[in-house]
Protein backbone atom coordinates (compact mmCIF):
# COMPACT_ATOMS: atom_id res chain seq x y z
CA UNK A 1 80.59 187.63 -169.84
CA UNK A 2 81.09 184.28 -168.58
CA UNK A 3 80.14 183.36 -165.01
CA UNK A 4 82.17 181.56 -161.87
CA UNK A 5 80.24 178.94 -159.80
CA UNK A 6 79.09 181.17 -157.45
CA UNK A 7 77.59 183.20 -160.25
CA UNK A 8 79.43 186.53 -160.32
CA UNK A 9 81.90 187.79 -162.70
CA UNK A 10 85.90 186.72 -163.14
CA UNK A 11 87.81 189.21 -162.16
CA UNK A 12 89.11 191.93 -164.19
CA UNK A 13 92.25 192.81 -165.83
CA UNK A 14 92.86 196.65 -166.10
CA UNK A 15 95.98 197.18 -166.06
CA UNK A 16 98.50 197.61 -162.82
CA UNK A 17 99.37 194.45 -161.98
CA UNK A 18 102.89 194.92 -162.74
CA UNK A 19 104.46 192.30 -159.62
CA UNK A 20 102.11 189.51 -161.29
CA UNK A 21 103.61 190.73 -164.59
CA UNK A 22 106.91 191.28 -163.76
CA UNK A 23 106.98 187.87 -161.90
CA UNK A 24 105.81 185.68 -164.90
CA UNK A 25 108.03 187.11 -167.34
CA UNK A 26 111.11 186.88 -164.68
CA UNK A 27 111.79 190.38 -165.15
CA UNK A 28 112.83 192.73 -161.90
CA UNK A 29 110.34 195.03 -160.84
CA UNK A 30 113.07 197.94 -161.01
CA UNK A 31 113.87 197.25 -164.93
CA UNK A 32 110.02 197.51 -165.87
CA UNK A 33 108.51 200.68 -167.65
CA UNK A 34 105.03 200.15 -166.88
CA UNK A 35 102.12 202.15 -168.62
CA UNK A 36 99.49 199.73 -167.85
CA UNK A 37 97.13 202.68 -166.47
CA UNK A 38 95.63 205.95 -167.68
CA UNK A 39 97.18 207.37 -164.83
CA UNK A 40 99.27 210.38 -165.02
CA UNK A 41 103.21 209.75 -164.69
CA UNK A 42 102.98 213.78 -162.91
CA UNK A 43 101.07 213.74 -159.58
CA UNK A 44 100.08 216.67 -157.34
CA UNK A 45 102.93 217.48 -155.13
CA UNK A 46 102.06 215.23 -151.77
CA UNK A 47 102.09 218.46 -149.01
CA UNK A 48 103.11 218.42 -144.97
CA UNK A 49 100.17 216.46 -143.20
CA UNK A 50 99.48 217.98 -139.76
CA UNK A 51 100.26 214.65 -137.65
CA UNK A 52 96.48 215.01 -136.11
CA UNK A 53 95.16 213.61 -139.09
CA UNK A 54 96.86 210.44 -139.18
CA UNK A 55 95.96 210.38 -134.91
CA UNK A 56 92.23 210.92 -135.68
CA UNK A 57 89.59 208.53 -137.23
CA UNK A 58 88.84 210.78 -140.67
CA UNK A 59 86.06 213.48 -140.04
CA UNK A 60 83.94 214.59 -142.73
CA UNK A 61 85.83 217.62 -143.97
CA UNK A 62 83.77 220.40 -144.94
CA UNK A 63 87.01 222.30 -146.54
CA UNK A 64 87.31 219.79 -149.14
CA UNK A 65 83.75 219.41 -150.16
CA UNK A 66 84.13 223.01 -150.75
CA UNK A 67 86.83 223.04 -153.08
CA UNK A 68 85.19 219.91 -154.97
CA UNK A 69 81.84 221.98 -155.49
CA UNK A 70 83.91 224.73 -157.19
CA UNK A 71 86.44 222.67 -159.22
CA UNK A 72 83.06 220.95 -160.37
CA UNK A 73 80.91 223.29 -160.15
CA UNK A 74 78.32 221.88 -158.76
CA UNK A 75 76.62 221.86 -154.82
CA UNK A 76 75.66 218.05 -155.23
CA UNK A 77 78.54 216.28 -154.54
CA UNK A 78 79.83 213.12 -151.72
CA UNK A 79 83.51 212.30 -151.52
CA UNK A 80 84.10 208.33 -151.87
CA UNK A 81 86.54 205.84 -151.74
CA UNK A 82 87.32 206.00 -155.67
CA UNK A 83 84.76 205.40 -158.40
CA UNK A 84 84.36 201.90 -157.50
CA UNK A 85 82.72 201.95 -154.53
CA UNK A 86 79.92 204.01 -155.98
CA UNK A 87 80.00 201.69 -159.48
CA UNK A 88 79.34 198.19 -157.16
CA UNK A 89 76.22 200.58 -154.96
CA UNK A 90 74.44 201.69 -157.85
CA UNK A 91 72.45 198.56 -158.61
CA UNK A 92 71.53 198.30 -154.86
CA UNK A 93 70.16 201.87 -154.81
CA UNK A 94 67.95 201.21 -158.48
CA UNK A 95 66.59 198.28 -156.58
CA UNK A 96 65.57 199.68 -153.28
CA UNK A 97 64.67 202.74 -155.36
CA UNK A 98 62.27 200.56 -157.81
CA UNK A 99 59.98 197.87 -156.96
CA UNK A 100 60.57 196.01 -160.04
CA UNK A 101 62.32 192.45 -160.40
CA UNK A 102 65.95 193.53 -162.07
CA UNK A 103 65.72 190.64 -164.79
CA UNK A 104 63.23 192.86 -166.27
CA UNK A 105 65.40 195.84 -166.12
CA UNK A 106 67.50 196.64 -169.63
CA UNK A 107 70.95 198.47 -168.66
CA UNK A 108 73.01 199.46 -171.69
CA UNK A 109 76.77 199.84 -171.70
CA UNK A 110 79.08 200.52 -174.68
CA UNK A 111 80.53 197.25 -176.13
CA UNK A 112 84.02 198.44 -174.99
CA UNK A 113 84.69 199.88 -171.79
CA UNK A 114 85.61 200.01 -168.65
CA UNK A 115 83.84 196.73 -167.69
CA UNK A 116 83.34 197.10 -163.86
CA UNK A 117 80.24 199.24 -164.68
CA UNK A 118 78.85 195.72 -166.92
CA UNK A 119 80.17 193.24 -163.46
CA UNK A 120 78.30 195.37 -161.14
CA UNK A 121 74.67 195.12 -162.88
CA UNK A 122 75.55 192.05 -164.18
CA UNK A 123 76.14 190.52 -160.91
CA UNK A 124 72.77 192.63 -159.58
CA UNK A 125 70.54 190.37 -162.31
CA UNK A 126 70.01 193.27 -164.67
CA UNK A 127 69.41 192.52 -168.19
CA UNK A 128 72.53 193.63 -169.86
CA UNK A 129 72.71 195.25 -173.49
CA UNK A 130 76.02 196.78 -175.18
CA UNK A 131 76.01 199.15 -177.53
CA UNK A 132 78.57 200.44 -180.17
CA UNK A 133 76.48 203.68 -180.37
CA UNK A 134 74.77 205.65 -178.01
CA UNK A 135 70.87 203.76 -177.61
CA UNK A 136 68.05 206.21 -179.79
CA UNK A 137 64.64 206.17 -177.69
CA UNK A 138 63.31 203.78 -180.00
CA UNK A 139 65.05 201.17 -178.45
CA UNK A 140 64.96 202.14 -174.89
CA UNK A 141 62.29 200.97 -172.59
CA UNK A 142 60.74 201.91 -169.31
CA UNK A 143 63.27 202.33 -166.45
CA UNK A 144 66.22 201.68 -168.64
CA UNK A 145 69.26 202.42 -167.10
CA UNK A 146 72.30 203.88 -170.06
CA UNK A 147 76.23 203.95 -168.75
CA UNK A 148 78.13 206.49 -170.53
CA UNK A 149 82.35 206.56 -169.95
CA UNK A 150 83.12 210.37 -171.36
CA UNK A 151 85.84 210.26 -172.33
CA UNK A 152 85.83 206.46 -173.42
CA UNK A 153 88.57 204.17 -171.77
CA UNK A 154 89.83 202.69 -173.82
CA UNK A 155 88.35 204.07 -176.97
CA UNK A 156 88.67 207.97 -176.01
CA UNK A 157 85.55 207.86 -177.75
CA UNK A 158 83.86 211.47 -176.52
CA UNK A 159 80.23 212.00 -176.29
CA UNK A 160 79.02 215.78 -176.56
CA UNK A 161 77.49 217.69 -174.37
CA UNK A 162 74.20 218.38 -176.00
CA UNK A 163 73.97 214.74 -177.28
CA UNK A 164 73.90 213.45 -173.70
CA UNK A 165 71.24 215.93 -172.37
CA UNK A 166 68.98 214.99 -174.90
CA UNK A 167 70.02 211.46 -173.57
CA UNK A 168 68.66 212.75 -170.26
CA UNK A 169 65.74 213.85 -171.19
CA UNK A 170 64.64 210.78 -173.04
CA UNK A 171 65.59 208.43 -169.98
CA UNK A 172 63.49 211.04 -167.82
CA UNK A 173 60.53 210.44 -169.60
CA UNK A 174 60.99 206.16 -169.26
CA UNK A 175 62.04 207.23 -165.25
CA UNK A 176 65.05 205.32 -166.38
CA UNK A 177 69.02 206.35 -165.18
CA UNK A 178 72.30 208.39 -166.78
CA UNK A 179 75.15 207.11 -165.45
CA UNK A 180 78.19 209.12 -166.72
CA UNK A 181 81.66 208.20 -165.70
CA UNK A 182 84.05 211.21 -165.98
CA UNK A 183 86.76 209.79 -164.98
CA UNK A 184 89.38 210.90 -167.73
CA UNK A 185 87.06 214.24 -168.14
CA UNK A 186 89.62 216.90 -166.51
CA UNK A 187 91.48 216.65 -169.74
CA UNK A 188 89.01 217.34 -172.29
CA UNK A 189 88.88 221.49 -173.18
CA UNK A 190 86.04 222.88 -173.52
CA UNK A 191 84.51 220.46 -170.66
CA UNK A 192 81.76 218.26 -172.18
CA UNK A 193 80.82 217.69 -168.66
CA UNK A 194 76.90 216.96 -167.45
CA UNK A 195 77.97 217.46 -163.15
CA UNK A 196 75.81 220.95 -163.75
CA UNK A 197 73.10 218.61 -164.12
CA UNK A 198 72.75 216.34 -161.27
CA UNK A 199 69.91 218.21 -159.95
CA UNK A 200 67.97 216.37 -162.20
CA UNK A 201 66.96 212.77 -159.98
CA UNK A 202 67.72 210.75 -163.16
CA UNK A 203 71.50 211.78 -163.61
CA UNK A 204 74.85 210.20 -161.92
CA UNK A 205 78.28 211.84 -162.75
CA UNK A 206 81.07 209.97 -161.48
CA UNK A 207 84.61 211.89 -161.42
CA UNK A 208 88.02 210.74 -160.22
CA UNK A 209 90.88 212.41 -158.41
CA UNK A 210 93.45 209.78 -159.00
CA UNK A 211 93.71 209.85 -163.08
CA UNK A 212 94.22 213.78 -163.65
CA UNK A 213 96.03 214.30 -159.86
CA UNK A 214 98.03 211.35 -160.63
CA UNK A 215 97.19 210.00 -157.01
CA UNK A 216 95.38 206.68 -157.89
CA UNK A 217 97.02 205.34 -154.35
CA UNK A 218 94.87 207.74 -152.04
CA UNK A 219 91.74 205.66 -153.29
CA UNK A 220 89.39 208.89 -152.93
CA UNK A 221 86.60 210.07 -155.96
CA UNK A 222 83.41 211.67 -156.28
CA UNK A 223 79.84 211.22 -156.92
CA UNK A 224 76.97 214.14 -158.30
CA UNK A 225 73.71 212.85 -158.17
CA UNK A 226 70.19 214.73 -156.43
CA UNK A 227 70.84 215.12 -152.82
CA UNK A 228 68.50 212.27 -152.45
CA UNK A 229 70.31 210.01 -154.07
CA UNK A 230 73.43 211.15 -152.10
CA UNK A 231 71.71 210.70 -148.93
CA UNK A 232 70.96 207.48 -149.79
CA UNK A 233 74.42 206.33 -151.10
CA UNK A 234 75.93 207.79 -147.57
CA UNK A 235 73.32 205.63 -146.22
CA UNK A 236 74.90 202.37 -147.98
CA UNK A 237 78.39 203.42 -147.34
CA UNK A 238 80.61 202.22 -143.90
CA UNK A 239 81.75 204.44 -141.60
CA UNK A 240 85.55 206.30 -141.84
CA UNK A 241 85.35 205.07 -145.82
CA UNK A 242 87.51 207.74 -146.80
CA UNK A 243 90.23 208.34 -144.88
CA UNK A 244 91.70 211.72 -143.53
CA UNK A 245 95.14 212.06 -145.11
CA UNK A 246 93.53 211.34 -148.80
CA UNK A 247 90.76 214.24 -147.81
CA UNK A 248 93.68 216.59 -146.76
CA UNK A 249 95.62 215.96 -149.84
CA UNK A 250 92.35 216.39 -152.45
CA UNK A 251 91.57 219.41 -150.64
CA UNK A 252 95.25 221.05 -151.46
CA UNK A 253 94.75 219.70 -155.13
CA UNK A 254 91.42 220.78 -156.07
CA UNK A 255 91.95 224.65 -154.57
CA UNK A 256 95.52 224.72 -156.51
CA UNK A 257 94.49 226.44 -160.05
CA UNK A 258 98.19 227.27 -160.94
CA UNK A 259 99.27 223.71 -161.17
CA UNK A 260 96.18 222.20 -162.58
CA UNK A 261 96.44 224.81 -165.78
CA UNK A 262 100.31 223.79 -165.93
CA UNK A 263 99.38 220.19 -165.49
CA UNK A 264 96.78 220.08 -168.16
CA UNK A 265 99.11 221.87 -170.35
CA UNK A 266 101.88 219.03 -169.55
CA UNK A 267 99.96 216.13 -170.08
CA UNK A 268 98.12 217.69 -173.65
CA UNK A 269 102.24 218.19 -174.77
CA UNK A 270 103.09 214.96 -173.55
CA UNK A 271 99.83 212.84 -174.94
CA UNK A 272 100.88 214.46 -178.62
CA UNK A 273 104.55 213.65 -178.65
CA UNK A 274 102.97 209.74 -177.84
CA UNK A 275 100.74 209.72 -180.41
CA UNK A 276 103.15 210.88 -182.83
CA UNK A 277 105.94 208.12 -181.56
CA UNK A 278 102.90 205.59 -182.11
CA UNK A 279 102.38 206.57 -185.40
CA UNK A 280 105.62 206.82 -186.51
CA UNK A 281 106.19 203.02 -185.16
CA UNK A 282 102.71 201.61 -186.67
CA UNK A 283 101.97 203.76 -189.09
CA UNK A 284 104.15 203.97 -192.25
CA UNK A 285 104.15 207.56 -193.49
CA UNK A 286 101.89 208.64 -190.92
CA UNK A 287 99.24 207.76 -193.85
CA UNK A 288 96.60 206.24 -191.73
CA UNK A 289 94.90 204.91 -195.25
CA UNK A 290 98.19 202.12 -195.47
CA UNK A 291 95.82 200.01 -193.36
CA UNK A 292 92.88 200.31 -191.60
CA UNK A 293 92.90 197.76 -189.06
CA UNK A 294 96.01 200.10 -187.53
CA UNK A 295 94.64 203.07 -185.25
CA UNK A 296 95.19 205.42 -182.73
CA UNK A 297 92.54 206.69 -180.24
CA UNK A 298 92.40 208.18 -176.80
CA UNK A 299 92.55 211.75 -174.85
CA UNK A 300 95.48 213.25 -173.08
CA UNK A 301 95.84 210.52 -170.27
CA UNK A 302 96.18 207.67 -172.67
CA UNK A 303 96.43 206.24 -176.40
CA UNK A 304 95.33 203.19 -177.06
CA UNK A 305 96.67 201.51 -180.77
CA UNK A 306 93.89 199.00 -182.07
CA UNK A 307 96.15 196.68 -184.04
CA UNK A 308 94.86 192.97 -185.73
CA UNK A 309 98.40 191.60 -183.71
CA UNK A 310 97.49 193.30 -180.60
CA UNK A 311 98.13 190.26 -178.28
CA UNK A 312 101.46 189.11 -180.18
CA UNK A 313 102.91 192.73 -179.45
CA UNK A 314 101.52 192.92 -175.71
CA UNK A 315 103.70 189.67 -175.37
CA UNK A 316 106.65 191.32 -177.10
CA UNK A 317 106.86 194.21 -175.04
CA UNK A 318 106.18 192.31 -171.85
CA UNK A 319 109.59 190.26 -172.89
CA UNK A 320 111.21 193.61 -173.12
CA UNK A 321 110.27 195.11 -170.01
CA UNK A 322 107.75 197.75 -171.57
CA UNK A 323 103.93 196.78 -169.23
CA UNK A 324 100.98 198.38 -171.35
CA UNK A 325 97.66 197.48 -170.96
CA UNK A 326 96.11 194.59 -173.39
CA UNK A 327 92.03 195.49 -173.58
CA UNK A 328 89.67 192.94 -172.75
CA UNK A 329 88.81 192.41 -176.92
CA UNK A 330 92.55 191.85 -177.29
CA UNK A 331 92.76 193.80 -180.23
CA UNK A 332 94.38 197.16 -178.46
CA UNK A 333 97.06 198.06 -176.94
CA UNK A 334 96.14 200.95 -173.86
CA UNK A 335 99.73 203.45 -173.34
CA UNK A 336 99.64 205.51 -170.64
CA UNK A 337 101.41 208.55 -170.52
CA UNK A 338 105.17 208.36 -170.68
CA UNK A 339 106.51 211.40 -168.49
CA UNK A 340 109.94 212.63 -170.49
CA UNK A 341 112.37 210.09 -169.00
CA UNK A 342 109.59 207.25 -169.82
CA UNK A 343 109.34 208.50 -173.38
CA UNK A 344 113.08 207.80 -173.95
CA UNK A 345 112.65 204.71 -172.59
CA UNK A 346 109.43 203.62 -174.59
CA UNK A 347 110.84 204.92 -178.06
CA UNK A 348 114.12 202.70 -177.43
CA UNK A 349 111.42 199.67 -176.92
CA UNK A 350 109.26 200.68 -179.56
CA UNK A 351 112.22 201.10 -182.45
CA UNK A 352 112.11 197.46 -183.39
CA UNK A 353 108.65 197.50 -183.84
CA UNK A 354 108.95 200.54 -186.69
CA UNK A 355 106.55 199.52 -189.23
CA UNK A 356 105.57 196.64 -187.85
């Protein structure tokens, strides 16, 4: 990762930016279909606010926590702004947690990935290592600290449950960290899920409301760790972080099991009909075997097409009006989720491409 002058990491591109986008290739805004995100295109409906929450600086609201202990299922749990404030804390907390210099510190992170986890200990000093495949406890040393995304974004690459206790244990013997990012984990059936764990001091589970709830814009997520740790995190955070409205709208989401079973049910129907259009436009005969630089990957929030002219068709589409997301290897292409209007839209754009 290269470094700016003041030492820290560029910034990121994950997809999003569509008025940058839109604005270089002199496109309107309105005559964009953007699936840049793994965001889904079907959000929880927004419900009446009472006005005394928008009046009030946001309390700390004991309803909601409840719901998010039983849609996780699990009593260790803190509300935060999205899974990015907790992501930049984490190094701080290791360090005033450890007295050890963080040079000397191994963190390993998968080789592709969401690469704010790699910028935040990066930036901390910590000795970075990637990994293609999950690190054996032959190569892990004391206090080594191992991110795992589950699902994988971009990859959809999904690590099973059993797999990533043994993980645990391993890393509890070197008194070393989990970190798993759930983010895209709502979708997966059964749950591969470690939250039931965080009792256990040495495991972080990071979960999102804004991918599955479609509500990215409310900027509200949650962390399971030991109620140490959470203490601790609380203890980093500023006050009113999370505010009122975006508590009051979680809380509706995470209590309604009617519409999450209907939206999971959606967005499984929806994820198959766009793999199938991908494979039909990249994949000649659906016979993955034609060539295997050419695949598709991902879960039911996105699909993400590894192709060897990855960047040529990002630029393509962008010319058409169709915004996906070009990884940071520039070898993939990231969809998100076309709703059913969107998918008309997208298999116009794609038709071109057929056999590309």
């Amino acid at each position: 990762m290269d470094n700016q002058a003041d030492g820290s990491s560029p910034l990121l591109v994950h997809g999003g930016q569509l008025n940058e986008v839109a604005q270089r290739y002199q496109i309107p805004l309105e005559k964009w279909l953007d699936l840049s995100t793994g965001i889904s295109p079907i959000n929880y409906p927004i419900p009446a606010i009472p006005e005394n929450i928008w009046q009030q600086l946001p309390q700390p609201n004991q309803a909601m926590l409840s719901a998010a202990k039983n849609y996780y299922g699990t009593q260790n749990i803190s509300v935060t702004s999205g899974s990015q404030a907790v992501i930049a804390r984490l190094p701080a907390l290791y360090l005033n947690h450890i007295n050890q210099p963080a040079n000397g510190i191994e963190v390993w992170l998968p080789e592709v990935g969401y690469k704010e986890h790699e910028r935040a200990w990066h930036d901390a000093g910590f000795t970075i290592k990637n990994y293609q495949h999950l690190p054996t406890c032959e190569v892990l040393s004391r206090y080594a600290i191992v991110v795992v995304i589950n699902p994988n974004n971009p990859t959809g690459e999904l690590q099973q449950q059993q797999t990533l206790t043994t993980l645990l244990t391993t890393l509890e013997s070197l008194s070393g960290w989990l970190i798993v990012d759930e983010a895209f984990m709502d979708v997966i059936t059964p749950s591969q899920s470690l939250i039931h764990l965080t009792a256990n001091k040495h495991l972080f589970v990071l979960r999102s409301i804004g991918k599955f709830f479609g509500l990215a814009g409310i900027r509200i997520g949650f962390v399971s760790a030991h109620p140490s740790w959470i203490n601790k995190l609380q203890q980093l955070s500023s006050p009113w972080e999370v505010n009122g409205p975006a508590q009051f709208i979680t809380e509706q989401a995470l209590k309604n099991k009617v519409w999450q079973v209907a939206q999971q049910q959606q967005l499984i129907a929806l994820s198959i009909r766009l793999e199938a259009l991908l494979a039909k436009t990249f994949l000649p005969n659906q016979d993955k075997s034609n060539d295997p630089s050419i695949t598709i990957s991902g879960c039911g929030l996105f699909k993400t097409l590894v192709h060897p002219q990855a960047t040529e068709l990002y630029q393509k589409f962008c010319c058409q009006g169709l915004y996906v997301r070009l990884c940071d290897e520039k070898n993939a292409l990231r969809f998100g989720i076309p709703d059913q209007e969107q998918y008309q839209i997208l298999a116009k754009s794609l038709a071109e491409h057929s056999h590309s």
